[in-house]
C-alpha atoms as a PDB file:
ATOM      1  CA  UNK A   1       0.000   0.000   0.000  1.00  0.00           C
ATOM      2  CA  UNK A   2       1.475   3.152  -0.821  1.00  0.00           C
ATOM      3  CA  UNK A   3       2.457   5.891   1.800  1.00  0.00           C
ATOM      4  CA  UNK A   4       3.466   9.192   2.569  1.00  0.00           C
ATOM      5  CA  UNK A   5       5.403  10.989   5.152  1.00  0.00           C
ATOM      6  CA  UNK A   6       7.632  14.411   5.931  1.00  0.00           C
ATOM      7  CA  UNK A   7      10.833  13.992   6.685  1.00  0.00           C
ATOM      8  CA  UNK A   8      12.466  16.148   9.243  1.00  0.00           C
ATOM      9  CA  UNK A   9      13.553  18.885   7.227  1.00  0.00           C
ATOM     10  CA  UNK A  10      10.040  18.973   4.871  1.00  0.00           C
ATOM     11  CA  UNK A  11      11.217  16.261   2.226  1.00  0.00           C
ATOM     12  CA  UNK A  12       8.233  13.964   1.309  1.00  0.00           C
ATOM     13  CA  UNK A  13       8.731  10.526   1.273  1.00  0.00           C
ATOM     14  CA  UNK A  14       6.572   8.341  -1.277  1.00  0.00           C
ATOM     15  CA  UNK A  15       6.389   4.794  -2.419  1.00  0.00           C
ATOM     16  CA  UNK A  16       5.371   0.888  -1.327  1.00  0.00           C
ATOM     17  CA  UNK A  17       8.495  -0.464  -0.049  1.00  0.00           C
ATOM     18  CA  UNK A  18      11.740   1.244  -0.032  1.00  0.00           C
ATOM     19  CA  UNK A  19      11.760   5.162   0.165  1.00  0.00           C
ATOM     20  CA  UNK A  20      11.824   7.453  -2.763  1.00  0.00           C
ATOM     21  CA  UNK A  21      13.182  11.093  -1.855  1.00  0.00           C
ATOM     22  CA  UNK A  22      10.928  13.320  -4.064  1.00  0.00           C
ATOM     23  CA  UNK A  23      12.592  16.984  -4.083  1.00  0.00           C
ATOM     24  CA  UNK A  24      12.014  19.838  -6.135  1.00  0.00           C
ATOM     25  CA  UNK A  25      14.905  18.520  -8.573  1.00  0.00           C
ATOM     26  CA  UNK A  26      13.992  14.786  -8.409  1.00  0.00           C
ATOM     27  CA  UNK A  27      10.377  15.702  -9.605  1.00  0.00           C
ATOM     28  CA  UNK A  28      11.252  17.795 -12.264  1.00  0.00           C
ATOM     29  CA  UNK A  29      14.106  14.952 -13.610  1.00  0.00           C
ATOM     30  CA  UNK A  30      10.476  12.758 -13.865  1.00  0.00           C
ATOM     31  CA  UNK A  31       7.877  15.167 -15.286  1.00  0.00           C
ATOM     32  CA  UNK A  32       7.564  17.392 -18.499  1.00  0.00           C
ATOM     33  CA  UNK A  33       7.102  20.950 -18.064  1.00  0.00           C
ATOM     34  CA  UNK A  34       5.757  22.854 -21.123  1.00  0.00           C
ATOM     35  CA  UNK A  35       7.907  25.806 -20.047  1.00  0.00           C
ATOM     36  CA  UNK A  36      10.938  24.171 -20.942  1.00  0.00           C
ATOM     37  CA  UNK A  37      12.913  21.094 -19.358  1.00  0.00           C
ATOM     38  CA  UNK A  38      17.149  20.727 -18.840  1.00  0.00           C
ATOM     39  CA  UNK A  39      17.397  16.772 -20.118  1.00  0.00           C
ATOM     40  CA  UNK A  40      20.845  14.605 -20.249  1.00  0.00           C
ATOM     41  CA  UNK A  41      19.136  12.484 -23.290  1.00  0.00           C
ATOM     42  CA  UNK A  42      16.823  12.160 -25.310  1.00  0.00           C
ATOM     43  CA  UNK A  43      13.280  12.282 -23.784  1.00  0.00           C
ATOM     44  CA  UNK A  44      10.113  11.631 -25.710  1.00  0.00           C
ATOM     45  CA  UNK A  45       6.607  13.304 -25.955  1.00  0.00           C
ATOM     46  CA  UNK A  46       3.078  11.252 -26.946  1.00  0.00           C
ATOM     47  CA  UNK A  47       1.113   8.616 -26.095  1.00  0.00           C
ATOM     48  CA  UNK A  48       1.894   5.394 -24.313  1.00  0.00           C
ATOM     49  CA  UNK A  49      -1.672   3.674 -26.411  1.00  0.00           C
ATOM     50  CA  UNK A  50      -2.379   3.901 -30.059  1.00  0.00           C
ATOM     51  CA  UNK A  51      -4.162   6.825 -30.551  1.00  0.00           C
ATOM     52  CA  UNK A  52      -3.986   9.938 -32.747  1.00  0.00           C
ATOM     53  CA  UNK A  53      -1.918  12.419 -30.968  1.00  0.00           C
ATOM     54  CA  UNK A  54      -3.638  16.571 -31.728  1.00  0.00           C
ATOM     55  CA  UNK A  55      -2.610  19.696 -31.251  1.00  0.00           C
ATOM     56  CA  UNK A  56      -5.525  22.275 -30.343  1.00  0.00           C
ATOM     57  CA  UNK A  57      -5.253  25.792 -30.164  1.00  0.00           C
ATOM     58  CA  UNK A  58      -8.059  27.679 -28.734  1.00  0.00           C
ATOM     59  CA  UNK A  59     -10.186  24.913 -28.814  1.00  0.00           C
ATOM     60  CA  UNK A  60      -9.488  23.662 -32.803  1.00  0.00           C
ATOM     61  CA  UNK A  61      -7.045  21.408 -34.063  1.00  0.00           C
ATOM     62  CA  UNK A  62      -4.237  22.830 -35.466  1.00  0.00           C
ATOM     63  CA  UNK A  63      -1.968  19.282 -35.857  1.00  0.00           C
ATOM     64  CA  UNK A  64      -2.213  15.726 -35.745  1.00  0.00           C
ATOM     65  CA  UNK A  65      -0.229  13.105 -35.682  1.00  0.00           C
ATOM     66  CA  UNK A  66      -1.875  10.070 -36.761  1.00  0.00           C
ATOM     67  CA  UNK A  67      -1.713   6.273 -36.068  1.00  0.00           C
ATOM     68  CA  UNK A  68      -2.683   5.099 -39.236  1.00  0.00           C
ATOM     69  CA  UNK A  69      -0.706   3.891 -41.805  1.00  0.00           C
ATOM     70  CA  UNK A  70      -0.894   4.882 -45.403  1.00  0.00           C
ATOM     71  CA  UNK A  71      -1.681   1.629 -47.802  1.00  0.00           C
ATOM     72  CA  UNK A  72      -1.203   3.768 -51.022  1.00  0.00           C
ATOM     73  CA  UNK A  73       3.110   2.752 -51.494  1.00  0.00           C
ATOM     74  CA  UNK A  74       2.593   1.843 -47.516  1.00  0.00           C
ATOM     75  CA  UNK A  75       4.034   5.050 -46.836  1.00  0.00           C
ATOM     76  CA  UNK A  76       3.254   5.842 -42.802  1.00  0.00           C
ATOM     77  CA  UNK A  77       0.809   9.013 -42.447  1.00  0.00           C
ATOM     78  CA  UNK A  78       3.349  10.296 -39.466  1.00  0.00           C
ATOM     79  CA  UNK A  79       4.216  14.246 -39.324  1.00  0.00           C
ATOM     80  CA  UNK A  80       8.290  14.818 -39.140  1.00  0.00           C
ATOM     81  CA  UNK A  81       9.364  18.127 -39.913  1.00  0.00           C
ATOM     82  CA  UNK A  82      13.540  18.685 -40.062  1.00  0.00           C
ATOM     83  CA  UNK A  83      14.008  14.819 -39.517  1.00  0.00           C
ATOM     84  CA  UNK A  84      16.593  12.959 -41.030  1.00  0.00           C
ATOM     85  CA  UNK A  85      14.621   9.882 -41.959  1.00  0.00           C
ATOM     86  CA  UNK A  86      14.796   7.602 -44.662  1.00  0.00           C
ATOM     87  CA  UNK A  87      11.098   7.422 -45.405  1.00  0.00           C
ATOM     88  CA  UNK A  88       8.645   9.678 -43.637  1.00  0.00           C
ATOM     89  CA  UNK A  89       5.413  11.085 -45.174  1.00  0.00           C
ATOM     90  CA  UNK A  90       3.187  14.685 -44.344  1.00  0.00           C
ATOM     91  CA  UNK A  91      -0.233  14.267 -45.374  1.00  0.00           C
ATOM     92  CA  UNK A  92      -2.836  16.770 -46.059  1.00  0.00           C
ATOM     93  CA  UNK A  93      -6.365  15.251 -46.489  1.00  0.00           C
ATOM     94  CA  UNK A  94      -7.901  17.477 -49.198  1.00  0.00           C
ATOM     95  CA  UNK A  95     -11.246  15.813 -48.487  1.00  0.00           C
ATOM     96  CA  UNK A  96     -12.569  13.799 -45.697  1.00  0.00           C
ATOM     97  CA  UNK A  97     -10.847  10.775 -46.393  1.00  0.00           C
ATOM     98  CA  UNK A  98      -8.412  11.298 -49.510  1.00  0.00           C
ATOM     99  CA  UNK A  99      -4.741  10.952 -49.113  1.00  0.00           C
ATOM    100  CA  UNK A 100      -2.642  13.509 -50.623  1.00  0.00           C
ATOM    101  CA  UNK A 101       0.945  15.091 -49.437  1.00  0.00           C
ATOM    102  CA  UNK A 102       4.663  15.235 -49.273  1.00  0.00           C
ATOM    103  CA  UNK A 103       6.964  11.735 -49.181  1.00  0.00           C
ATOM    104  CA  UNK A 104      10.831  12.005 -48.649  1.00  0.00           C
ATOM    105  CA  UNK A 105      12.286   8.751 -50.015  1.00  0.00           C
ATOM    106  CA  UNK A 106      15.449   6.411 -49.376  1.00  0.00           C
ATOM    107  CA  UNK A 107      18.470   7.776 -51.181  1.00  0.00           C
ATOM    108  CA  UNK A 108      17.340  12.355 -50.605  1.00  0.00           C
ATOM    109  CA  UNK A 109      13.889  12.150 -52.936  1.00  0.00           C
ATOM    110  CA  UNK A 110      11.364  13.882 -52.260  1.00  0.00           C
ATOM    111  CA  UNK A 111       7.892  13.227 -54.203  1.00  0.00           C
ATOM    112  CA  UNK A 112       4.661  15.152 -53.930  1.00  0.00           C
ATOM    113  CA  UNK A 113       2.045  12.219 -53.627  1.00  0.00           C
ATOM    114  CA  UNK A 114      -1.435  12.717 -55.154  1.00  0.00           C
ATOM    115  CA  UNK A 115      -3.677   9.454 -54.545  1.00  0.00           C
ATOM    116  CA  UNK A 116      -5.681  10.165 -57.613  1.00  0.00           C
ATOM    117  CA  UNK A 117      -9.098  10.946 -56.201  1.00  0.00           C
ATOM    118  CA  UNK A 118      -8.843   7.795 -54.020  1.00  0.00           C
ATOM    119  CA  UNK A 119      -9.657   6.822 -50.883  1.00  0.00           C
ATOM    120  CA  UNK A 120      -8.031   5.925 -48.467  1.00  0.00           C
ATOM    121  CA  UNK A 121      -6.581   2.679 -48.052  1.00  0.00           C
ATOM    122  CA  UNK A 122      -6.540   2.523 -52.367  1.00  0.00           C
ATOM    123  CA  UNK A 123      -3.329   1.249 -54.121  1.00  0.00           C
ATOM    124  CA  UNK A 124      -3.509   3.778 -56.748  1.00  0.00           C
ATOM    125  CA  UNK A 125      -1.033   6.578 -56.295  1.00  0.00           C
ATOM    126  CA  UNK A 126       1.782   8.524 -58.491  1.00  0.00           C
ATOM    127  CA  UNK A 127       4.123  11.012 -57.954  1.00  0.00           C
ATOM    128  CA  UNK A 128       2.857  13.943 -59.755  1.00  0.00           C
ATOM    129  CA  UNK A 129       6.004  15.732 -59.044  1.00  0.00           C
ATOM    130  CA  UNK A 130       9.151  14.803 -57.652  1.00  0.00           C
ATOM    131  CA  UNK A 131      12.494  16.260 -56.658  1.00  0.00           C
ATOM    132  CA  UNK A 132      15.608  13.813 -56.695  1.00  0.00           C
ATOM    133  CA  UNK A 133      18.779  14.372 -54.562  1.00  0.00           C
ATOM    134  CA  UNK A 134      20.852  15.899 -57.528  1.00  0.00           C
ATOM    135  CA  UNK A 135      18.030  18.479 -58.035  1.00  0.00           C
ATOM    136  CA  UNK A 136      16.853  16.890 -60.745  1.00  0.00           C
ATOM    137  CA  UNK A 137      12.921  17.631 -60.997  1.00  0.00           C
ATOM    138  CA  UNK A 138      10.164  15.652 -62.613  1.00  0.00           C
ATOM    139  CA  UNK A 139       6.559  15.871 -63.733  1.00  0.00           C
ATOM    140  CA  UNK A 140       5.125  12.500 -63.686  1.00  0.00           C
ATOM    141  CA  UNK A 141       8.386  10.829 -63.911  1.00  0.00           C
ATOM    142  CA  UNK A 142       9.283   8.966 -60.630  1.00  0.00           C
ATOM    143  CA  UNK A 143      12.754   9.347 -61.732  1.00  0.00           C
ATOM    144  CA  UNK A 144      14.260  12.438 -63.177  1.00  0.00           C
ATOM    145  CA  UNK A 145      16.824  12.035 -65.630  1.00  0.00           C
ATOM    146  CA  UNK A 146      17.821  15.627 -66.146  1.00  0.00           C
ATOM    147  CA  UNK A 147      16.778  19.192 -64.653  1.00  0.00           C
ATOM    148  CA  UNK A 148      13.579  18.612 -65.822  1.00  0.00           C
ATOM    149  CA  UNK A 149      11.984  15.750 -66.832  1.00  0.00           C
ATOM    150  CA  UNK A 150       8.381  15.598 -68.069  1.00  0.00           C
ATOM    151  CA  UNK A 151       6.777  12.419 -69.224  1.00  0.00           C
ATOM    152  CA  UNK A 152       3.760  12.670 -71.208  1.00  0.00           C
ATOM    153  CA  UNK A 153       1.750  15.654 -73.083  1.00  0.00           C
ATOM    154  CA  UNK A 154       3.277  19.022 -72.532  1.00  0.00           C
ATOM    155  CA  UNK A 155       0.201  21.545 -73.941  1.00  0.00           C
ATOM    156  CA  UNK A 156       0.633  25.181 -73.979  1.00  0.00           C
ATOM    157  CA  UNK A 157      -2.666  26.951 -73.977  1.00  0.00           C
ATOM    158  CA  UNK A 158      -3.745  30.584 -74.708  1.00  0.00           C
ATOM    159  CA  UNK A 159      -7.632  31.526 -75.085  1.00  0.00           C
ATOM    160  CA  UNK A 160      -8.638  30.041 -78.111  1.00  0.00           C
ATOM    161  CA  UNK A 161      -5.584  28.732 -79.264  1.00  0.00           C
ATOM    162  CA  UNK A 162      -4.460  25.309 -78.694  1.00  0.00           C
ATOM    163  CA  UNK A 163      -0.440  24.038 -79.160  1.00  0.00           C
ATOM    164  CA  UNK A 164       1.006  20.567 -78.071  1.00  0.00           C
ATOM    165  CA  UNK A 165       4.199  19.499 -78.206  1.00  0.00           C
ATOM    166  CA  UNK A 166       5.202  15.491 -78.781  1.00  0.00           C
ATOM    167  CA  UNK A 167       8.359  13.483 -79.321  1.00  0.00           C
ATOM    168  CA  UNK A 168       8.520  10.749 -81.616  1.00  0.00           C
ATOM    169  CA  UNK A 169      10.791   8.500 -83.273  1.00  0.00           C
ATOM    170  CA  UNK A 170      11.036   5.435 -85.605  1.00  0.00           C
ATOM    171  CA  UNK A 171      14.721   3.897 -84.849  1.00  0.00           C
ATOM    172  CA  UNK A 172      14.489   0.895 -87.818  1.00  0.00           C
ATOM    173  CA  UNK A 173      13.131   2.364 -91.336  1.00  0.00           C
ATOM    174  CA  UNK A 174      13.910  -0.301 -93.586  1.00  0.00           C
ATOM    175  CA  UNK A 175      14.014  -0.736 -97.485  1.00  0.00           C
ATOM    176  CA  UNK A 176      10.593  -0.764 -99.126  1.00  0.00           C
ATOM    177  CA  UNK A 177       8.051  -0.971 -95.555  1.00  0.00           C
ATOM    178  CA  UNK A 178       5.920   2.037 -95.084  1.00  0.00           C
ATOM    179  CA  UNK A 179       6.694   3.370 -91.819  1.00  0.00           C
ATOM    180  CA  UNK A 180       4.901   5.202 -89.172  1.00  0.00           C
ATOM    181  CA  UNK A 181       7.436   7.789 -87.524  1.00  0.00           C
ATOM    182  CA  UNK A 182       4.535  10.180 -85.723  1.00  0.00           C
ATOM    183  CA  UNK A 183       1.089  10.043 -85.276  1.00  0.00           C
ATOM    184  CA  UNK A 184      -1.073  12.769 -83.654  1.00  0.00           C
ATOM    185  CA  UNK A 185      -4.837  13.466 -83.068  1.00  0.00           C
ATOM    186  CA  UNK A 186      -6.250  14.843 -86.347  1.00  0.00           C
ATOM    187  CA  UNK A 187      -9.828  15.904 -84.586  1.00  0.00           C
ATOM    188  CA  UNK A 188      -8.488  18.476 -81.790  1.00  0.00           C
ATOM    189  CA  UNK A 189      -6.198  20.170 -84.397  1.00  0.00           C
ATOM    190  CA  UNK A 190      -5.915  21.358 -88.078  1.00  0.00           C
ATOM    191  CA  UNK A 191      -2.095  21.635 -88.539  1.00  0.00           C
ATOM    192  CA  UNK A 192       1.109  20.235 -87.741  1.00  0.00           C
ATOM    193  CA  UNK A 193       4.907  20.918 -88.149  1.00  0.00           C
ATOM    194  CA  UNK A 194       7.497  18.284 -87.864  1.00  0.00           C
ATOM    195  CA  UNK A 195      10.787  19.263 -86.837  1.00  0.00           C
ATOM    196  CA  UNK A 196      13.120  15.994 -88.244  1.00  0.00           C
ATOM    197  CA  UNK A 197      16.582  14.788 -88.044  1.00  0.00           C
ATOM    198  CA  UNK A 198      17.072  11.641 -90.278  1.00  0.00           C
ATOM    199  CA  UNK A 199      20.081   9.793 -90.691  1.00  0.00           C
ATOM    200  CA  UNK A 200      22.181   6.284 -91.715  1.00  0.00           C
ATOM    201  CA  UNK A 201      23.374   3.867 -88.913  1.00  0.00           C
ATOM    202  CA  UNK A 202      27.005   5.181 -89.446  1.00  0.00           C
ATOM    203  CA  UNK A 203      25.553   8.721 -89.589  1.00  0.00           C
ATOM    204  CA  UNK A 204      27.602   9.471 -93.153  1.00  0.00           C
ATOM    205  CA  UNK A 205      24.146  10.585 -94.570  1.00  0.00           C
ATOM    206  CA  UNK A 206      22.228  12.694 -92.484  1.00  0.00           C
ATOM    207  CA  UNK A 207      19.431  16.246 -92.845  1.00  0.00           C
ATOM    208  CA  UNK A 208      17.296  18.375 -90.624  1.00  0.00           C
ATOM    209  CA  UNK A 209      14.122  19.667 -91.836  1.00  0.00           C
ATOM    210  CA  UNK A 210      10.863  20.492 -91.182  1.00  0.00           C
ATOM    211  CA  UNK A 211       7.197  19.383 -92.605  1.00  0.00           C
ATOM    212  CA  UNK A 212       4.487  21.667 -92.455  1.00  0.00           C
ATOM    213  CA  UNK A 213       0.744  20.104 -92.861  1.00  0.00           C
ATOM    214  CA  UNK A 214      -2.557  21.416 -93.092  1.00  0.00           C
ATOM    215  CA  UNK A 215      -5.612  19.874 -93.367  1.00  0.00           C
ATOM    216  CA  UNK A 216      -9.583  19.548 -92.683  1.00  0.00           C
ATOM    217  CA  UNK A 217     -10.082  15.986 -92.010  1.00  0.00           C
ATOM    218  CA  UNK A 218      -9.935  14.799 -95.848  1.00  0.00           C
ATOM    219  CA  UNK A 219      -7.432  16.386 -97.487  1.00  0.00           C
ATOM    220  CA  UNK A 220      -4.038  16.753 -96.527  1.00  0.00           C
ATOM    221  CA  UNK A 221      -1.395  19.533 -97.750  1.00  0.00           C
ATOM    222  CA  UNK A 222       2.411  19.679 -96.739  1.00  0.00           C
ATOM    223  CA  UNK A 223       5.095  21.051 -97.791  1.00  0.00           C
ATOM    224  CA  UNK A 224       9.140  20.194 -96.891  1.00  0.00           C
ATOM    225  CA  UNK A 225      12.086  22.135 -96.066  1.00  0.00           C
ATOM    226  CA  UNK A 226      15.544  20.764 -95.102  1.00  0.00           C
ATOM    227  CA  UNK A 227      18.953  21.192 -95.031  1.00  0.00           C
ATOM    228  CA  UNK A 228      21.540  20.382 -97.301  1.00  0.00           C
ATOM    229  CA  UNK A 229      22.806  16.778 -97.650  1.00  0.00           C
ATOM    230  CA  UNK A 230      25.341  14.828 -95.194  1.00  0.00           C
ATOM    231  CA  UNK A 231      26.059  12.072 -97.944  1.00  0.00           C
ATOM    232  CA  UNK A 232      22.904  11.348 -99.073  1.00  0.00           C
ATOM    233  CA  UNK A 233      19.719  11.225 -97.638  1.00  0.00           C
ATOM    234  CA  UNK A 234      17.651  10.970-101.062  1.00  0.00           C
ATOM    235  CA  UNK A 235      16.642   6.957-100.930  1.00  0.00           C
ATOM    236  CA  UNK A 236      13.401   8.025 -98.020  1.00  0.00           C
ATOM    237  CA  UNK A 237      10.839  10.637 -98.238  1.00  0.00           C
ATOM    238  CA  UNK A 238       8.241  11.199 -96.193  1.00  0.00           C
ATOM    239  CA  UNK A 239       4.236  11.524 -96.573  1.00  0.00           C
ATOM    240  CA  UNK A 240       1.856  12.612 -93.863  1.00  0.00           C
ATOM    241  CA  UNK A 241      -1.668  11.033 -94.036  1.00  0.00           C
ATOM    242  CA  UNK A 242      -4.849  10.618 -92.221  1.00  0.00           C
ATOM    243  CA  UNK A 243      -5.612   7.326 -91.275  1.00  0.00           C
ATOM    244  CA  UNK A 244      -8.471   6.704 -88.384  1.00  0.00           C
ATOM    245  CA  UNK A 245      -8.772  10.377 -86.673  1.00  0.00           C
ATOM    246  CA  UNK A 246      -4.996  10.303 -86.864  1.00  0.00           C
ATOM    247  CA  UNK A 247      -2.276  12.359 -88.521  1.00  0.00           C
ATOM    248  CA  UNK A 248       0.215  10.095 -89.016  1.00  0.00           C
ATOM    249  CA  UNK A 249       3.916  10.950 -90.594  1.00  0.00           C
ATOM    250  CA  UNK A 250       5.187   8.062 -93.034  1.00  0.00           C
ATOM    251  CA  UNK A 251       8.676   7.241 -93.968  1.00  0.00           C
ATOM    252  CA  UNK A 252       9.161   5.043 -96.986  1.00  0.00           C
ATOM    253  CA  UNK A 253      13.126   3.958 -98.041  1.00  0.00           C
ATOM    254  CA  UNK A 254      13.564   2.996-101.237  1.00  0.00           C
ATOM    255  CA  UNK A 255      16.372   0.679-101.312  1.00  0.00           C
ATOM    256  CA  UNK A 256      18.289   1.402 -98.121  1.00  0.00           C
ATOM    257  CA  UNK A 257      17.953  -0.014 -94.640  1.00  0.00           C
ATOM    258  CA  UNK A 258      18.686   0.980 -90.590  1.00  0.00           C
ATOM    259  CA  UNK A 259      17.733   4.612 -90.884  1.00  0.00           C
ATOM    260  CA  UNK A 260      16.667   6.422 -87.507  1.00  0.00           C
ATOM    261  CA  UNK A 261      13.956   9.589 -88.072  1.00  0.00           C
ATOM    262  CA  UNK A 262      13.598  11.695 -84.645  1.00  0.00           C
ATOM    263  CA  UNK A 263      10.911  14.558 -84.785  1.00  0.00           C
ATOM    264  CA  UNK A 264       9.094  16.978 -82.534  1.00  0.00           C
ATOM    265  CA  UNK A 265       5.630  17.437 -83.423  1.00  0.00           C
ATOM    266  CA  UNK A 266       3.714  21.021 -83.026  1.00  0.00           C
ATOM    267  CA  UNK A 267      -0.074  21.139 -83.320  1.00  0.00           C
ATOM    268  CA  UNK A 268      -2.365  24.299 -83.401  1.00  0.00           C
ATOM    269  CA  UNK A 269      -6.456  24.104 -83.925  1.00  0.00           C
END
């Protein structure tokens, strides 16, 4: 049964069995003061049970730190601000239950997690954007292979003017095969420009040119330009036509094989 008495010069003497001395010092050594505490290691501040741990300022959560886990990538919902950890995740739920925020990865990344409109506890997830540890940044690319790095459509927009920009290549245009080096939606725009580069496997016959197209979803204008002659590029032409909603850039060699055509197609409506 526990006990207490004074001691002789006011001390207070607490406990079942042996005394324990509780002083001024001693109880301050044992209990957290919010004013500020001297420690000799490190000392921790939560729960002993598994519950959510919030901060409330005048009477409204301000913080949380959760006990859930996050199932999207199994990334753990916990809050760690300047922590050097190798995987620790801030989340901000947008909406009552989706799970959005910002993931620092094994190895300095740091990816911006969208769960894409779903719940919690989906698998669906990708990294919208993501900073690497050599700065390198990317736009739905997990991995960034240079400053920036953007995978998929990049669309500049302006009032009623529409312009996309695509990469495309055909690394194998053989002798006497009609083949497809680009092919773009025809229905969301009326024009097109290819920027080229064509060339042999040995690269002794290369040009650079452009292909300009027009047309109104049956006919089909163009017109070439292009730079002089490395060797001699003459054996492939090229021939944009619509085919299925599609504008699609062909490349036909006549009697030559292994030729690599690289473009970067511009659309306007």
């Amino acid at each position: 049964m526990a006990y207490n008495r004074k001691g002789t010069s006011a001390e207070i003497f607490d406990g079942t069995e042996a005394d324990v001395l509780v002083t001024p010092v001693t109880l301050r050594a044992n209990v957290w003061f919010f004013d500020g505490n001297t420690v000799t290691s490190v000392r921790d501040l939560g729960t002993l049970d598994d519950y959510d741990l919030p901060i409330i300022r005048n009477n409204t959560e301000k913080l949380r730190v959760e006990n859930a886990t996050w199932t999207t990538n199994n990334y753990v919902t916990t809050l760690k601000i300047g922590a050097n950890n190798a995987q620790s995740a801030v989340r901000f739920p947008l909406a009552s239950n989706i799970q959005h925020g910002i993931v620092t990865l094994t190895g300095g990344t740091l990816a911006f997690i969208m769960a894409n409109g779903e719940a919690s506890g989906s698998t669906v997830s990708f990294n919208p954007i993501t900073i690497n540890a050599s700065g390198n940044v990317g736009i739905n690319k997990f991995a960034p292979e240079s400053n920036l790095h953007v995978f998929g459509t990049v669309r500049h927009e302006q009032t009623s003017v529409l312009s996309q920009y695509n990469v495309h290549a055909n690394t194998d245009v053989d002798t006497g095969l009609t083949e497809v080096v680009a092919s773009i939606n025809a229905t969301s725009a009326f024009a097109a420009f290819f920027d080229y580069i064509i060339y042999n496997s040995t690269k002794t016959n290369m040009r650079a040119g452009t292909i300009q197209t027009v047309w109104n979803g049956t006919t089909v204008e163009y017109q070439e330009f292009s730079t002089l002659d490395i060797g001699d590029t003459s054996d492939v032409s090229f021939t944009p036509v619509l085919n299925a909603g599609n504008l699609e850039l062909r490349a036909v060699a006549a009697t030559t094989s292994n030729w690599t055509v690289k473009c970067i197609s511009r659309t306007l409506n």
